[in-house]
Protein backbone atom coordinates (compact mmCIF):
# COMPACT_ATOMS: atom_id res chain seq x y z
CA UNK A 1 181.62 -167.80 -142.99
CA UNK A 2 181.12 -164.29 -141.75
CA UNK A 3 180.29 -165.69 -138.43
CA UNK A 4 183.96 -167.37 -137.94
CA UNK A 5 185.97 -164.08 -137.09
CA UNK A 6 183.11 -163.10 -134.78
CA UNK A 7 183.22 -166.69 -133.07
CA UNK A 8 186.74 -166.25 -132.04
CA UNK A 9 186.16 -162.30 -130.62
CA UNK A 10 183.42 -163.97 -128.29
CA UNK A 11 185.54 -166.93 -127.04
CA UNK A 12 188.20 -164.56 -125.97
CA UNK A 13 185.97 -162.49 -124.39
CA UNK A 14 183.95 -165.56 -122.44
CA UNK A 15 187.56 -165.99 -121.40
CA UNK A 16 188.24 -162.60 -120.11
CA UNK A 17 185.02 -162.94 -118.18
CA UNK A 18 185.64 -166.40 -116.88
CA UNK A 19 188.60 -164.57 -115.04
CA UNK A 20 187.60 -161.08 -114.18
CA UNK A 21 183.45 -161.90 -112.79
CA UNK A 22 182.74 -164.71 -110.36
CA UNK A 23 179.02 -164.67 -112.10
CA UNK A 24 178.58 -166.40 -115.15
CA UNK A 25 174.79 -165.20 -116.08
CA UNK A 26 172.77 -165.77 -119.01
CA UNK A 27 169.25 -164.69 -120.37
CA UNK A 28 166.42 -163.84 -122.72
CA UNK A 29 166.35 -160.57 -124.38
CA UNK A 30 165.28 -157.79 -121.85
CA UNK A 31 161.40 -157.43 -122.28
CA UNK A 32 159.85 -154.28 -122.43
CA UNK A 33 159.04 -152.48 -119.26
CA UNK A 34 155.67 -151.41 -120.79
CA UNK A 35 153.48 -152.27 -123.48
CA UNK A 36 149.97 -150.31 -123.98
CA UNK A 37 147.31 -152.65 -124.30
CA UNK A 38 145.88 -152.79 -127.90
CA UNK A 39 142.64 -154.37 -126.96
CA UNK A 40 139.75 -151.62 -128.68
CA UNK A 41 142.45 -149.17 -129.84
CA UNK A 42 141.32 -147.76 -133.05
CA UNK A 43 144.04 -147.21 -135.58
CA UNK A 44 145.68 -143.41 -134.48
CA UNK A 45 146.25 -145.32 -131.32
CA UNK A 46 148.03 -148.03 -132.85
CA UNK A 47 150.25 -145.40 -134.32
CA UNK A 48 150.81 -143.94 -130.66
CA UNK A 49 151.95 -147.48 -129.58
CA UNK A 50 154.79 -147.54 -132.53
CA UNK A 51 155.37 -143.70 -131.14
CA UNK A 52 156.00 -145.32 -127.80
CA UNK A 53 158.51 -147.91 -129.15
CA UNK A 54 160.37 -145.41 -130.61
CA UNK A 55 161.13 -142.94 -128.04
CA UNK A 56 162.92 -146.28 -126.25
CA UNK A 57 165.69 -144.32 -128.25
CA UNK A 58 165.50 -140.78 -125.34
CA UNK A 59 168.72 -140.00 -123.60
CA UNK A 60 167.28 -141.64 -120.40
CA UNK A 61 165.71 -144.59 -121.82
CA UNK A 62 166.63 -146.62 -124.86
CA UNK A 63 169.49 -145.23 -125.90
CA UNK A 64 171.43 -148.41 -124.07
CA UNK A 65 169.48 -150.62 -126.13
CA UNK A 66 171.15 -152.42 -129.23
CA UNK A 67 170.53 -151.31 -132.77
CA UNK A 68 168.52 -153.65 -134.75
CA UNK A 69 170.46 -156.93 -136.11
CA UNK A 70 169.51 -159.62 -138.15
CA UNK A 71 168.85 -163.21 -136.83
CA UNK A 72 171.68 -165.61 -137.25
CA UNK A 73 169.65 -168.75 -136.17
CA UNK A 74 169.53 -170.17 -139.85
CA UNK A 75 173.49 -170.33 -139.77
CA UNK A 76 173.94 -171.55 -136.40
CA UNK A 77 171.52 -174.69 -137.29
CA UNK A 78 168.98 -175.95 -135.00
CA UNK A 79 171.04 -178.19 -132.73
CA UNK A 80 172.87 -175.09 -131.57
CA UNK A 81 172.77 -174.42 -127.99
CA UNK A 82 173.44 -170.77 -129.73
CA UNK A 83 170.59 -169.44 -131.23
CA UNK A 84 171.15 -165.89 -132.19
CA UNK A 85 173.51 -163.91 -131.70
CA UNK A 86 173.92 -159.73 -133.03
CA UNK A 87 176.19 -156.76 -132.04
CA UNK A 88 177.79 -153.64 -133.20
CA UNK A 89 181.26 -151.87 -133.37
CA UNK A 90 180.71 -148.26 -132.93
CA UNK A 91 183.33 -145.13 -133.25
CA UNK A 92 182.72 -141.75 -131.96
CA UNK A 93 184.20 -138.42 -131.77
CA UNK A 94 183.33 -135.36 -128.97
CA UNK A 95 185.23 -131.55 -129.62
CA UNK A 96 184.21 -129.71 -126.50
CA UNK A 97 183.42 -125.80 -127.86
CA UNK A 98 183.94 -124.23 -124.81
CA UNK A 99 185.96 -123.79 -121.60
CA UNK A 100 189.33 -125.54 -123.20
CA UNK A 101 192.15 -125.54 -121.96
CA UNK A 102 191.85 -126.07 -117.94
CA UNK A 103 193.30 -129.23 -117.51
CA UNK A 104 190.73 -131.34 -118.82
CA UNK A 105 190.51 -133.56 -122.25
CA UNK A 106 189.01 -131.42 -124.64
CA UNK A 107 188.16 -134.20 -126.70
CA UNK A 108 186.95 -137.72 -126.63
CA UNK A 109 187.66 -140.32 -128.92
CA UNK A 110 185.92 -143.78 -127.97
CA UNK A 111 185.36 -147.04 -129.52
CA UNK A 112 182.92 -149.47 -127.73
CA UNK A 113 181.46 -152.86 -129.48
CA UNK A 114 178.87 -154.95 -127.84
CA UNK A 115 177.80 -158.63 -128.71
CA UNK A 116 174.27 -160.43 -127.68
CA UNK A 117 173.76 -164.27 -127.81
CA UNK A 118 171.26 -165.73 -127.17
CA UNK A 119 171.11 -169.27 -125.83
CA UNK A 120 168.24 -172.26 -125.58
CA UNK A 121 169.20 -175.62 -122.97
CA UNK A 122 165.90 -177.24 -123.28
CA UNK A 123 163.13 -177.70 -120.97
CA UNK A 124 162.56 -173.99 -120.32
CA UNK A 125 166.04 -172.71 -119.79
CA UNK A 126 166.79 -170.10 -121.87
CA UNK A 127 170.42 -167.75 -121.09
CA UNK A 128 171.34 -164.64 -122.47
CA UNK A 129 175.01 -162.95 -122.48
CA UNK A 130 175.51 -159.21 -123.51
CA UNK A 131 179.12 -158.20 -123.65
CA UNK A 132 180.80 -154.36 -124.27
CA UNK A 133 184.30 -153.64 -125.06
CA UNK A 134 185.14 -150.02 -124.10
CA UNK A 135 187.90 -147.99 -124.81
CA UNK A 136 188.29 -144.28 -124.70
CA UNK A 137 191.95 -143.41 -126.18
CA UNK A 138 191.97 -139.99 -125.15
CA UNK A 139 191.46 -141.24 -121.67
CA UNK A 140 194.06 -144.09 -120.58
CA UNK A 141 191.91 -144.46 -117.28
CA UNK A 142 188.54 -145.97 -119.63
CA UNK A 143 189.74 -149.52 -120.72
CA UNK A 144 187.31 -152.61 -119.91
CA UNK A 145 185.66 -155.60 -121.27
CA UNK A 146 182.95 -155.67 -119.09
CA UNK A 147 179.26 -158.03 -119.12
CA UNK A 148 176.41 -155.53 -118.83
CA UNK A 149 174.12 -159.08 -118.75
CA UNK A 150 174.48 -162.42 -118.60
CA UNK A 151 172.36 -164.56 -116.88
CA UNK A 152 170.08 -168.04 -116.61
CA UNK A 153 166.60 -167.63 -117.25
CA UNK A 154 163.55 -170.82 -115.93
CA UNK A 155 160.19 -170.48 -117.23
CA UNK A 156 157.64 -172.72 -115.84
CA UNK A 157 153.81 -172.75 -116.05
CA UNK A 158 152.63 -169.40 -114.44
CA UNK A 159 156.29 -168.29 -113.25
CA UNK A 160 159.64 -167.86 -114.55
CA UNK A 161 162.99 -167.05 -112.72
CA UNK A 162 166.20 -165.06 -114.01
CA UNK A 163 169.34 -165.80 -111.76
CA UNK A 164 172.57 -163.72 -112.39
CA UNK A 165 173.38 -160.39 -113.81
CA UNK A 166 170.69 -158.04 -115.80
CA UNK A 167 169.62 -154.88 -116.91
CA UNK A 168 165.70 -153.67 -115.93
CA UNK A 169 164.12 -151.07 -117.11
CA UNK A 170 161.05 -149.71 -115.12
CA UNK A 171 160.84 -146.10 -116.92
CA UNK A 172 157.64 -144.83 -118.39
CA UNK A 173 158.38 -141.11 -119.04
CA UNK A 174 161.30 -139.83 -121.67
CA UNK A 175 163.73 -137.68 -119.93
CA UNK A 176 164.04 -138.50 -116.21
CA UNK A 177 162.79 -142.00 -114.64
CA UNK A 178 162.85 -141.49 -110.85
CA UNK A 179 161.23 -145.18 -110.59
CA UNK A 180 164.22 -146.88 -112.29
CA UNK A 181 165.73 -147.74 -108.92
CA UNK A 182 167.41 -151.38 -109.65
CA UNK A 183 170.61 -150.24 -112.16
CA UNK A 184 173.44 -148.10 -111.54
CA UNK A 185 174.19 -145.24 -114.52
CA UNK A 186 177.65 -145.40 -115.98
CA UNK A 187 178.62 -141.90 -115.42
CA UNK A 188 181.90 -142.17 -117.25
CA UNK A 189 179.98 -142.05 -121.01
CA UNK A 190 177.77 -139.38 -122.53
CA UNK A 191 176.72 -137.53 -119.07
CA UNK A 192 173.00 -137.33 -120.77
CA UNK A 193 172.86 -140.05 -121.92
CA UNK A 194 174.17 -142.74 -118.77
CA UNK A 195 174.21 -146.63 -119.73
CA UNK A 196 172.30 -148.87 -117.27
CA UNK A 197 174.49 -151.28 -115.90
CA UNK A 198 173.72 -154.59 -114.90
CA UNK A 199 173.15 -156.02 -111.42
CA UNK A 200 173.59 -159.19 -109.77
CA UNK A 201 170.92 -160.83 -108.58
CA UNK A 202 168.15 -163.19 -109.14
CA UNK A 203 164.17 -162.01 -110.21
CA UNK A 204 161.23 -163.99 -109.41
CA UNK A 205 157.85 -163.06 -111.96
CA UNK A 206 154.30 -164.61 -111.22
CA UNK A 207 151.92 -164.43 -113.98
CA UNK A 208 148.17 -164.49 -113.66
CA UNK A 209 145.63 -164.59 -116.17
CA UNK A 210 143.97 -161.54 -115.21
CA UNK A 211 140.33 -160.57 -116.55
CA UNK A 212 138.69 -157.97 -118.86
CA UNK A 213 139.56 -155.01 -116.42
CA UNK A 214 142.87 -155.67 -115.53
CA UNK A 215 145.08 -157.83 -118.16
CA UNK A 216 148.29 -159.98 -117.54
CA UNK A 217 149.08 -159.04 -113.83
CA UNK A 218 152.65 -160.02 -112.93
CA UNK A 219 154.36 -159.83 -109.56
CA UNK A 220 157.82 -159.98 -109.99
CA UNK A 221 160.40 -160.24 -106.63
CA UNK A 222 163.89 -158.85 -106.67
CA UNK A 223 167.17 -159.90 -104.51
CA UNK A 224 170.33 -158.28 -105.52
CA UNK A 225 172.45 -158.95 -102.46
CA UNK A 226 175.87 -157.73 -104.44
CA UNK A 227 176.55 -153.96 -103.48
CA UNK A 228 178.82 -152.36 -106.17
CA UNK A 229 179.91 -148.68 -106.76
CA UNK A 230 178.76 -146.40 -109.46
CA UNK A 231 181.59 -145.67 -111.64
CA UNK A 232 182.57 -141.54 -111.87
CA UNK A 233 183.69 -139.78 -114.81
CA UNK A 234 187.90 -139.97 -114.64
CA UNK A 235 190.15 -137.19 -113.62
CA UNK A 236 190.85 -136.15 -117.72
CA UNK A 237 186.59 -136.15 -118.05
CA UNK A 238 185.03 -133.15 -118.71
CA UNK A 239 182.42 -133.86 -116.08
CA UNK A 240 184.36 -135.12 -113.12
CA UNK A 241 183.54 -133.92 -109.73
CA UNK A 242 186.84 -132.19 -109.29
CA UNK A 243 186.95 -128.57 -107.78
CA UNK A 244 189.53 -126.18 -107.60
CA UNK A 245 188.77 -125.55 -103.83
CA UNK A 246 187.75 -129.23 -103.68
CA UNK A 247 189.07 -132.54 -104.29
CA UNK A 248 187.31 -135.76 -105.30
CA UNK A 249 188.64 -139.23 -104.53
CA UNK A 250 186.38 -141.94 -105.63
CA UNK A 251 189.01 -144.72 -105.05
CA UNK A 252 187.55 -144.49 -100.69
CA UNK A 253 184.07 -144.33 -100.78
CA UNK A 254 181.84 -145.30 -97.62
CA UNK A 255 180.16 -148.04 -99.00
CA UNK A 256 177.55 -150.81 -97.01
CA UNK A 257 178.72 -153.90 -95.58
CA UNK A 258 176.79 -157.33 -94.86
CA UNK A 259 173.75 -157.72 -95.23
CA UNK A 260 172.82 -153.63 -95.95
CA UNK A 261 174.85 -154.18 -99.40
CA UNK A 262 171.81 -155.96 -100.78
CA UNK A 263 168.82 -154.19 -102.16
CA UNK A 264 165.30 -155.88 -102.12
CA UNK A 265 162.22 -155.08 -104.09
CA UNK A 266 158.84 -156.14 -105.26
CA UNK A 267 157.27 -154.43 -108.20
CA UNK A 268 153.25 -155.34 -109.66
CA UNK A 269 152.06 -154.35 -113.24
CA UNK A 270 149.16 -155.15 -115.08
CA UNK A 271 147.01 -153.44 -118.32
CA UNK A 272 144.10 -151.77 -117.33
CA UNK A 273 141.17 -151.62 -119.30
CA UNK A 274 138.20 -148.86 -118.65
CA UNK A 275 135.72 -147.63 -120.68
CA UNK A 276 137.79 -143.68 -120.83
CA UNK A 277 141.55 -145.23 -120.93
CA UNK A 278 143.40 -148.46 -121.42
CA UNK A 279 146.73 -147.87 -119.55
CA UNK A 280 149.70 -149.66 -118.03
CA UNK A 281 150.15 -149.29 -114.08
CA UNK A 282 152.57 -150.52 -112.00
CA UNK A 283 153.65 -150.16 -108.81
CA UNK A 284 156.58 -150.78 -106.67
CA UNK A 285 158.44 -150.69 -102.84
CA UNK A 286 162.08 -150.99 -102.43
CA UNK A 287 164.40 -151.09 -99.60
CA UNK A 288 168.51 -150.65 -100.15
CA UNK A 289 171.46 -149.08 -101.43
CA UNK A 290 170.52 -145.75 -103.64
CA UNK A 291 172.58 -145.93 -106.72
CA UNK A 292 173.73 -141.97 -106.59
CA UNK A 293 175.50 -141.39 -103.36
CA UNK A 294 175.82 -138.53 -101.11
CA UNK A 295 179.38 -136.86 -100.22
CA UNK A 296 181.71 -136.53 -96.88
CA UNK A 297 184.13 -134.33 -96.61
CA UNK A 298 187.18 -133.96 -94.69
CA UNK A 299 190.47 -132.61 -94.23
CA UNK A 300 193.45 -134.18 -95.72
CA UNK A 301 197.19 -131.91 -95.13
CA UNK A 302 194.54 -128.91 -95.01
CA UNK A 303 192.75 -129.12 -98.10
CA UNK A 304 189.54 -130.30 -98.05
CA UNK A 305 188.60 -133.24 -99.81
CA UNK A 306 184.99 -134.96 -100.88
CA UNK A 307 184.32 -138.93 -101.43
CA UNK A 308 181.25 -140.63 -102.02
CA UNK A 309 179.23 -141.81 -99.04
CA UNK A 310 176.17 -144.55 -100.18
CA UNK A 311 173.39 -144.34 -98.30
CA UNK A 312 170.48 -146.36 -98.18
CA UNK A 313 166.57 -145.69 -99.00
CA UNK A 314 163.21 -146.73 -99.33
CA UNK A 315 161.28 -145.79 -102.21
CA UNK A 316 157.52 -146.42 -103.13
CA UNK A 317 156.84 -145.70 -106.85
CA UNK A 318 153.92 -146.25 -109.06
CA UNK A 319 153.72 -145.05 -112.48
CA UNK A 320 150.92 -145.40 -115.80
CA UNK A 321 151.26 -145.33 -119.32
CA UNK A 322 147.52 -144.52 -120.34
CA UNK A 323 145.76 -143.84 -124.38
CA UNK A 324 141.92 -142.48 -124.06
CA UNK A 325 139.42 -144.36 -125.90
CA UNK A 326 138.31 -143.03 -128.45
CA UNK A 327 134.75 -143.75 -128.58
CA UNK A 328 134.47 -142.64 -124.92
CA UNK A 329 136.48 -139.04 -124.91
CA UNK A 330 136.55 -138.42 -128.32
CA UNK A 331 139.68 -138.07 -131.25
CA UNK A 332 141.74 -135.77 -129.94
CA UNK A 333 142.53 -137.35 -126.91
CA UNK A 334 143.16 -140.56 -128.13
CA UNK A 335 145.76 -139.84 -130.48
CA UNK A 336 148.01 -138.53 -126.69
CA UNK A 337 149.71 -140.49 -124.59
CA UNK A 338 149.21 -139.48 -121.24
CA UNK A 339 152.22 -140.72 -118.48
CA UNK A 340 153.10 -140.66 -115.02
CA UNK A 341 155.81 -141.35 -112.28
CA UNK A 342 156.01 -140.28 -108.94
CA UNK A 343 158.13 -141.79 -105.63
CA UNK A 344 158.23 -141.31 -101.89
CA UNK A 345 161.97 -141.57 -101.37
CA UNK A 346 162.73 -141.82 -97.56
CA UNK A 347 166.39 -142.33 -97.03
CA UNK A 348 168.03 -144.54 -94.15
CA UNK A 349 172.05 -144.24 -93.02
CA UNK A 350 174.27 -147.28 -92.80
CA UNK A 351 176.11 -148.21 -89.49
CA UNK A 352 179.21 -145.99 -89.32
CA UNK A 353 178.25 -143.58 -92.28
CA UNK A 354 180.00 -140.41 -91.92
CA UNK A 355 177.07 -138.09 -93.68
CA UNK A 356 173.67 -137.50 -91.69
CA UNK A 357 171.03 -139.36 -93.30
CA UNK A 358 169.84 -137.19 -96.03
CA UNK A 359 166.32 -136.12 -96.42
CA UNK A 360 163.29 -137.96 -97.72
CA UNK A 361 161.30 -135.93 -100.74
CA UNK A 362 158.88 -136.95 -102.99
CA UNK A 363 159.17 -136.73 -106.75
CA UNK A 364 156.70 -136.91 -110.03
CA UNK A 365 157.05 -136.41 -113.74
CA UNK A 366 154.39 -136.46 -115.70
CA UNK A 367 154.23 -135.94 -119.79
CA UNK A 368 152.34 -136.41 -122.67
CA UNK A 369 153.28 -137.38 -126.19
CA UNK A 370 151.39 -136.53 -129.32
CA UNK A 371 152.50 -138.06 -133.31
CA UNK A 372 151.67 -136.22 -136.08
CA UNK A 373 152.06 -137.88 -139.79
CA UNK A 374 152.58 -136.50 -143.08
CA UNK A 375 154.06 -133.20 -142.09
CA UNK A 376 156.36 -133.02 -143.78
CA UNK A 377 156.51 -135.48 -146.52
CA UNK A 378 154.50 -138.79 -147.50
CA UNK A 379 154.99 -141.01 -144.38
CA UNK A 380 156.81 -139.18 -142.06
CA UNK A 381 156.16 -138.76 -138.29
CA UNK A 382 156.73 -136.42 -136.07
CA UNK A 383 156.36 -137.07 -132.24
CA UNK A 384 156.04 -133.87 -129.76
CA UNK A 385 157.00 -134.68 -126.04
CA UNK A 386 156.13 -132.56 -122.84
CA UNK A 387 156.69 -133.44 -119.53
CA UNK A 388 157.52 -131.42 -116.33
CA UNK A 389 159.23 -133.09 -113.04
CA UNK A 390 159.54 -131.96 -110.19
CA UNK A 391 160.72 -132.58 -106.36
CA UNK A 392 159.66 -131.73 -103.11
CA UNK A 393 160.96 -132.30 -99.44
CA UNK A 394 164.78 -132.21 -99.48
CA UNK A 395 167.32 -129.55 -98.76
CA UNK A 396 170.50 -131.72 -98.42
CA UNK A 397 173.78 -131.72 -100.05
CA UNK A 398 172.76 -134.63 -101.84
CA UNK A 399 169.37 -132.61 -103.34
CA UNK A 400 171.78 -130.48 -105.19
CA UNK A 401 173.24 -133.33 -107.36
CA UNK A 402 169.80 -134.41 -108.65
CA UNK A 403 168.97 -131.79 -111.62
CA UNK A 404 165.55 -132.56 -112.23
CA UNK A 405 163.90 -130.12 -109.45
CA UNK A 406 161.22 -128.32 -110.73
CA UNK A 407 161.90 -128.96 -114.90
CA UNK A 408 160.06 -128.49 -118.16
CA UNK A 409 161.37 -131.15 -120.67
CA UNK A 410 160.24 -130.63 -124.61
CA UNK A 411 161.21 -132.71 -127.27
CA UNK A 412 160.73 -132.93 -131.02
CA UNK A 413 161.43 -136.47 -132.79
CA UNK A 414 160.94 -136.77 -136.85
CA UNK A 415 161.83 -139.60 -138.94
CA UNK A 416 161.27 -139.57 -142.27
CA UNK A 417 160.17 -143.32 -142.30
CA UNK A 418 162.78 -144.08 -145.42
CA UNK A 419 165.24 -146.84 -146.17
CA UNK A 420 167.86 -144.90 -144.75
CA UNK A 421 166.12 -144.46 -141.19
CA UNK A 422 166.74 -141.11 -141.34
CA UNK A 423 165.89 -139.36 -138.21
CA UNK A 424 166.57 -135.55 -136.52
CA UNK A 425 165.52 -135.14 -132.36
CA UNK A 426 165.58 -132.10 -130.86
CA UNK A 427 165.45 -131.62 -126.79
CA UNK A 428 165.29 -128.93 -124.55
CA UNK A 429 165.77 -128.93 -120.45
CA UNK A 430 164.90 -125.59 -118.76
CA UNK A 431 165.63 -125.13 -115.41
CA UNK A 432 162.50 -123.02 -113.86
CA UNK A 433 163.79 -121.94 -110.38
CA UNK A 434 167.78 -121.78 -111.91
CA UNK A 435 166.90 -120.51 -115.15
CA UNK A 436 169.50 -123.26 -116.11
CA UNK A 437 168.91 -124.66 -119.94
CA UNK A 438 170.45 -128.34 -121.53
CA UNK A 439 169.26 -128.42 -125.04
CA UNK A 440 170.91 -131.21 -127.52
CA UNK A 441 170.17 -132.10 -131.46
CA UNK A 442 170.71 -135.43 -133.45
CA UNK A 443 170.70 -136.67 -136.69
CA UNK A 444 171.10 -140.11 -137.61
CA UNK A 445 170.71 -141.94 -140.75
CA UNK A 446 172.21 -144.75 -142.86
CA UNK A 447 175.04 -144.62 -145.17
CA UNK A 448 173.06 -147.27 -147.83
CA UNK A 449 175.89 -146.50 -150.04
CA UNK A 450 178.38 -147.24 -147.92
CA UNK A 451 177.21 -150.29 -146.73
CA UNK A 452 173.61 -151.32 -145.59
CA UNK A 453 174.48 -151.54 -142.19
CA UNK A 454 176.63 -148.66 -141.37
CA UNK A 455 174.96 -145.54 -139.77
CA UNK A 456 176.11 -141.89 -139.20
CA UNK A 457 175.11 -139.96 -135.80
CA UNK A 458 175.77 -136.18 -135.40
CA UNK A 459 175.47 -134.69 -131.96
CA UNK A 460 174.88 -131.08 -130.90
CA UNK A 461 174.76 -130.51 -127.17
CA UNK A 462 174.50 -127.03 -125.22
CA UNK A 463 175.22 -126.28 -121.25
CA UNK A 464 173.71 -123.10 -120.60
CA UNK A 465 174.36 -123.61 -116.56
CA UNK A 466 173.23 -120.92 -113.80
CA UNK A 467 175.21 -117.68 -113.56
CA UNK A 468 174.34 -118.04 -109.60
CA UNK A 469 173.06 -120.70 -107.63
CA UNK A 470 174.63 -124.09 -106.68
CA UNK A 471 173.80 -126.87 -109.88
CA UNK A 472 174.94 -129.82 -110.80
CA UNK A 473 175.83 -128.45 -114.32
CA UNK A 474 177.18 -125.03 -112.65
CA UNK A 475 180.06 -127.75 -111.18
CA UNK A 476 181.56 -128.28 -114.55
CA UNK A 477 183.17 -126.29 -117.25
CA UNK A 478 180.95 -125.42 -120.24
CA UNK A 479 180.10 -129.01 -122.00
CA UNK A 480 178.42 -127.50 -125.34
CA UNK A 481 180.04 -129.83 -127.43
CA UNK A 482 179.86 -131.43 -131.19
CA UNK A 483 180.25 -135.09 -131.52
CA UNK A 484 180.23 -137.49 -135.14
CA UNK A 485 179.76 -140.78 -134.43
CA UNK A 486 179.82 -143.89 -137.35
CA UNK A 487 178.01 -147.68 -136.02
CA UNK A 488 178.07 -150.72 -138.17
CA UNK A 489 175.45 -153.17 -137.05
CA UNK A 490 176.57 -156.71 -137.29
């Protein structure tokens, strides 16, 4: 009866919802964004596909994703409109090492649990409901129950539709995803690592069988005609926009009205298969609301004072996930993954915005990954990420606030491949033009002998911001911080 005290968290929670979100969404479990085809991959490439499935767990990927939990279907019964259902409760604890004292919190101290069920109606309807309680109580401003998705999903022959609110994920690379235009980032939680939030809308996907060159081409049409704000660290975070010669309010931002709140999209992807590489591709236009706003500022008593000012853009992306073949370029290639994104952002004001319409740039990142096994031990893997991003175009206020200018990104990944899941990352940002470096470390494992599904996490992360130059890390105090953290998978 394990399920019983986990029954009666959900139904007060569908109740909180029922009250606080006019949208009551379900869904299936988010797909993948990408999956390399595994038609004539030898075997090192299969082991670059589980490499790819794994670093779903980066700071700017999967790390919003749910741990692994086991299927409850077999208690629920097969009548169930319920079918599955998983979650976690997770506690974790930030000591800042630097700057203290300056009228910040110094520490965090946050709790957040998060439910999925999964639901089947018959006759292809399918829903989906993802729920996160979030407290930080160091921070009496971060208190919510809050559905990141929950929304109706229709399959039919050839076509399936998802109405309500959802999460997408359109990233290829590791660090930095400038193609991930749909979801706003939750700025309030780990600043590196910011939780996609969902987005309410309704998603139209057209299958086609496709051929032997290009496999499973889907078009899939977006409408997401709700506008709402990206929410800002609080007042007591260590990275809230606050200045000492300049104020922040958040609480009266310029934000789009009628019909400019909605943003609109279309987005094709399809496995391509050559004789030298087998690769994802997709592709993508998109007109509306950019999630990261600009600033105004004015005068209020004398002292001047900044709020957010959204703007609108359009933005053509494309992007490929790509292995070599083997046979055709030889063994050493095809044990890298090669990948690519790159935009055309140009931006667009809204009637009465009080900023000048920033200006449009274009920006790529492109990285490869490369596993090595048995380095260390029988079984283990080791992945090695390198990628570089970079911008060009824009001068603007609002350039400043997007860090990844002209960046080399390394990362180290090793997991021992045990029954403890023991795993230690290692990533590095460096700045080239600011000679600005973000490095972080974690280590994660399972306490076994605790209980099988408890884990430990323990965080390392370093700010080494520009002595000189205007940054978006050279804003805040020093953030080098430690952080423990204990999850217990449900």
């Amino acid at each position: 009866m394990r399920w019983v005290p986990c029954a009666l968290v959900v139904l007060c929670l569908l109740g909180r919802l029922a009250i606080a979100s006019p949208v009551i969404p379900f869904s299936v479990p988010q797909e993948s964004s990408t999956t390399l085809p595994s038609r004539q991959l030898e075997e090192s490439v299969e082991e670059l596909l589980q490499s790819d499935l794994q670093e779903d767990e980066s700071l700017d990927d999967g790390l919003d994703d749910l741990l692994e939990g086991g299927s409850r279907g077999d208690e629920l019964g097969g009548d169930s409109l319920l079918k599955d259902w998983k979650g976690f409760a997770e506690v974790e604890f930030r000591f800042y090492l630097a700057d203290r004292n300056q009228g910040r919190n110094d520490e965090d101290l946050r709790v957040t649990s998060e439910f999925e069920f999964d639901f089947g109606f018959g006759g292809g309807v399918t829903g989906f409901l993802r729920t996160r309680v979030f407290a930080d109580f160091l921070d009496e401003d971060v208190r919510e129950i809050e559905p990141f998705e929950a929304y109706l999903t229709f399959a039919g022959e050839g076509f399936d539709l998802r109405v309500g609110q959802f999460v997408e994920n359109w990233g290829i690379v590791d660090t930095y995803n400038p193609i991930d235009v749909i979801n706003r980032r939750d700025l309030r939680t780990d600043f590196l690592d910011t939780k996609r939030l969902g987005e309410v809308g309704a998603r139209l996907r057209l299958f086609w069988a496709g051929n032997e060159t290009l496999g499973e081409p889907t078009l899939s049409i977006y409408a997401l005609p709700v506008f709402r704000e990206t929410p800002f660290p609080t007042g007591a975070n260590r990275f809230n926009f606050d200045q000492s010669s300049l104020a922040f309010d958040d609480d009266n931002s310029f934000d789009p009205d009628g019909f400019e709140e909605g943003l609109y999209a279309i987005r094709f992807q399809a496995s391509l298969y050559s004789g030298p590489i087998n690769a994802d591709i997709q592709t993508l236009v998109s007109r509306g609301p950019e999630r990261f706003p600009s600033f105004s500022i004015r005068a209020t008593g004398g002292v001047p004072l900044a709020q957010p000012a959204y703007f609108g853009a359009w933005t053509f992306g494309a992007g490929l996930r790509a292995v070599a073949n083997e046979d055709t370029l030889g063994a050493f290639l095809a044990k890298i993954t090669f990948k690519l994104e790159m935009v055309y952002k140009l931006p667009y004001s809204f009637d009465g915005s009080p900023i000048e319409t920033p200006d449009d740039y274009f920006a790529f990142v492109v990285g490869v990954d490369r596993v090595f096994n048995d380095v260390f031990m029988n079984q283990d893997q080791l992945t090695l990420t390198l990628e570089y991003a970079r911008e060009e175009g824009a001068s603007d206020l609002t350039s400043v606030y997007r860090p990844f200018r002209n960046d080399l990104i390394v990362r180290l990944f090793w997991e021992a491949n045990d029954f403890s899941r023991t795993s230690l990352e290692g990533r590095a940002i460096f700045d080239l033009d600011k000679n600005e470096i973000v490095w972080e470390v974690i280590f994660q494992r399972q306490l076994r002998f605790i209980d099988e599904d408890l884990s430990l996490t323990l965080q390392v992360q370093g700010f080494e911001a520009a002595s000189s130059g205007q940054t978006l890390y050279n804003a805040f105090p020093d953030n080098t911080s430690v952080l423990i953290g204990f999850r217990w998978n449900f």
